[in-house]
C-alpha atoms as a PDB file:
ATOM      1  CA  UNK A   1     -31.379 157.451 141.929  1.00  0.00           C
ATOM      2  CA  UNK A   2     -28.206 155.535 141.164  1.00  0.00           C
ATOM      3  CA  UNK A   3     -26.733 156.046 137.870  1.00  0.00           C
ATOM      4  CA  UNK A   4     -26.185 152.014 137.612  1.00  0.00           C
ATOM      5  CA  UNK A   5     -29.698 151.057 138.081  1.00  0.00           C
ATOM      6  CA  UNK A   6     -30.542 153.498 136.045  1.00  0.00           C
ATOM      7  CA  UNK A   7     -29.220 152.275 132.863  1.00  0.00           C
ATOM      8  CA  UNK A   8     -30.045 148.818 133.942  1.00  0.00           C
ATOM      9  CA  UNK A   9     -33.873 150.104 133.954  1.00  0.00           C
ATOM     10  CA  UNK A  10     -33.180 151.797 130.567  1.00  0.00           C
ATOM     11  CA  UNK A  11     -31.640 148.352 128.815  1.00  0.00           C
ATOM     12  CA  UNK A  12     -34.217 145.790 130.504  1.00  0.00           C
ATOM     13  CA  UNK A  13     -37.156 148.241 129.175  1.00  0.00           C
ATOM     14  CA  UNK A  14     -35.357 148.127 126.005  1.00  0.00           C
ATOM     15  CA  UNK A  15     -35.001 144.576 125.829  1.00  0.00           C
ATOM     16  CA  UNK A  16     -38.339 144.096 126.798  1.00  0.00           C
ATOM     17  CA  UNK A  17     -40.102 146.215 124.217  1.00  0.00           C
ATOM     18  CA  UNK A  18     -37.994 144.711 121.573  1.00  0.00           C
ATOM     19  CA  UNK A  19     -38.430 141.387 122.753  1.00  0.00           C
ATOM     20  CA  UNK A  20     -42.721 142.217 122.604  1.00  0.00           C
ATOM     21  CA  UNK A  21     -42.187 143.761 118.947  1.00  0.00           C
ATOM     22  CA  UNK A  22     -40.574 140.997 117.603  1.00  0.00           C
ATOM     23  CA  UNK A  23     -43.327 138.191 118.740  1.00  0.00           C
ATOM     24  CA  UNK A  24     -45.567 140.608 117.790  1.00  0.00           C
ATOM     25  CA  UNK A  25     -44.270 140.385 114.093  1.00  0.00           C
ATOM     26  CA  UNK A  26     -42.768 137.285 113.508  1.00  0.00           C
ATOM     27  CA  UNK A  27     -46.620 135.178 114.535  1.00  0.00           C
ATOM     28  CA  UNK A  28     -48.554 136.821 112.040  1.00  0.00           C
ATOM     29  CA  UNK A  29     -45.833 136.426 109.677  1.00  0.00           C
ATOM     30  CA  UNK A  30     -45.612 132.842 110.119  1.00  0.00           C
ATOM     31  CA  UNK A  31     -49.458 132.062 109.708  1.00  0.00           C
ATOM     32  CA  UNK A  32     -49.228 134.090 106.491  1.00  0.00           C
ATOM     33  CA  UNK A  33     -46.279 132.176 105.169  1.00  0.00           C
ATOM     34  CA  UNK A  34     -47.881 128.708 106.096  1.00  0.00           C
ATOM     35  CA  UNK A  35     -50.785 129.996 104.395  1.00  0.00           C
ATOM     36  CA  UNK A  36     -48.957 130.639 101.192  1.00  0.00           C
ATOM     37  CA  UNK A  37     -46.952 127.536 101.121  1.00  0.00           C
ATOM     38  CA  UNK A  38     -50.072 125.644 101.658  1.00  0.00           C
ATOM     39  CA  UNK A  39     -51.779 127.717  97.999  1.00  0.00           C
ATOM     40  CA  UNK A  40     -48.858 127.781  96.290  1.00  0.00           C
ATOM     41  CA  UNK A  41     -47.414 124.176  96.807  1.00  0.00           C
ATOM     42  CA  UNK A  42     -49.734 121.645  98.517  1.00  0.00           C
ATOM     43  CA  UNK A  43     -47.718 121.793 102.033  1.00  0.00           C
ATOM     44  CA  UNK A  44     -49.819 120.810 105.015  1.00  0.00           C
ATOM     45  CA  UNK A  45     -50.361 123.591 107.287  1.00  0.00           C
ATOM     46  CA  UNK A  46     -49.066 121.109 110.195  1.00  0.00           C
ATOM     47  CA  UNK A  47     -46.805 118.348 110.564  1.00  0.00           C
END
């Protein structure tokens, strides 16, 4: 195999999996915020 696609395969993957990890972490930790602005000072949960 090429060396150049190579390291384009190893960068997109990476990309990609920190791309899924950070979606993965940043929803729940927006629900849980908007949860505790709502308890803690009368925010809606929506605008």
């Amino acid at each position: 195999m090429n060396i150049g696609i190579l390291i384009l395969m190893i960068i997109g993957g990476g990309v990609g999996v920190l791309s899924s990890l950070y979606i993965a972490l940043s929803f729940p930790a927006v629900i849980i915020w908007k949860i505790f602005r709502k308890i803690r000072h009368g925010y809606k949960l929506t605008y």
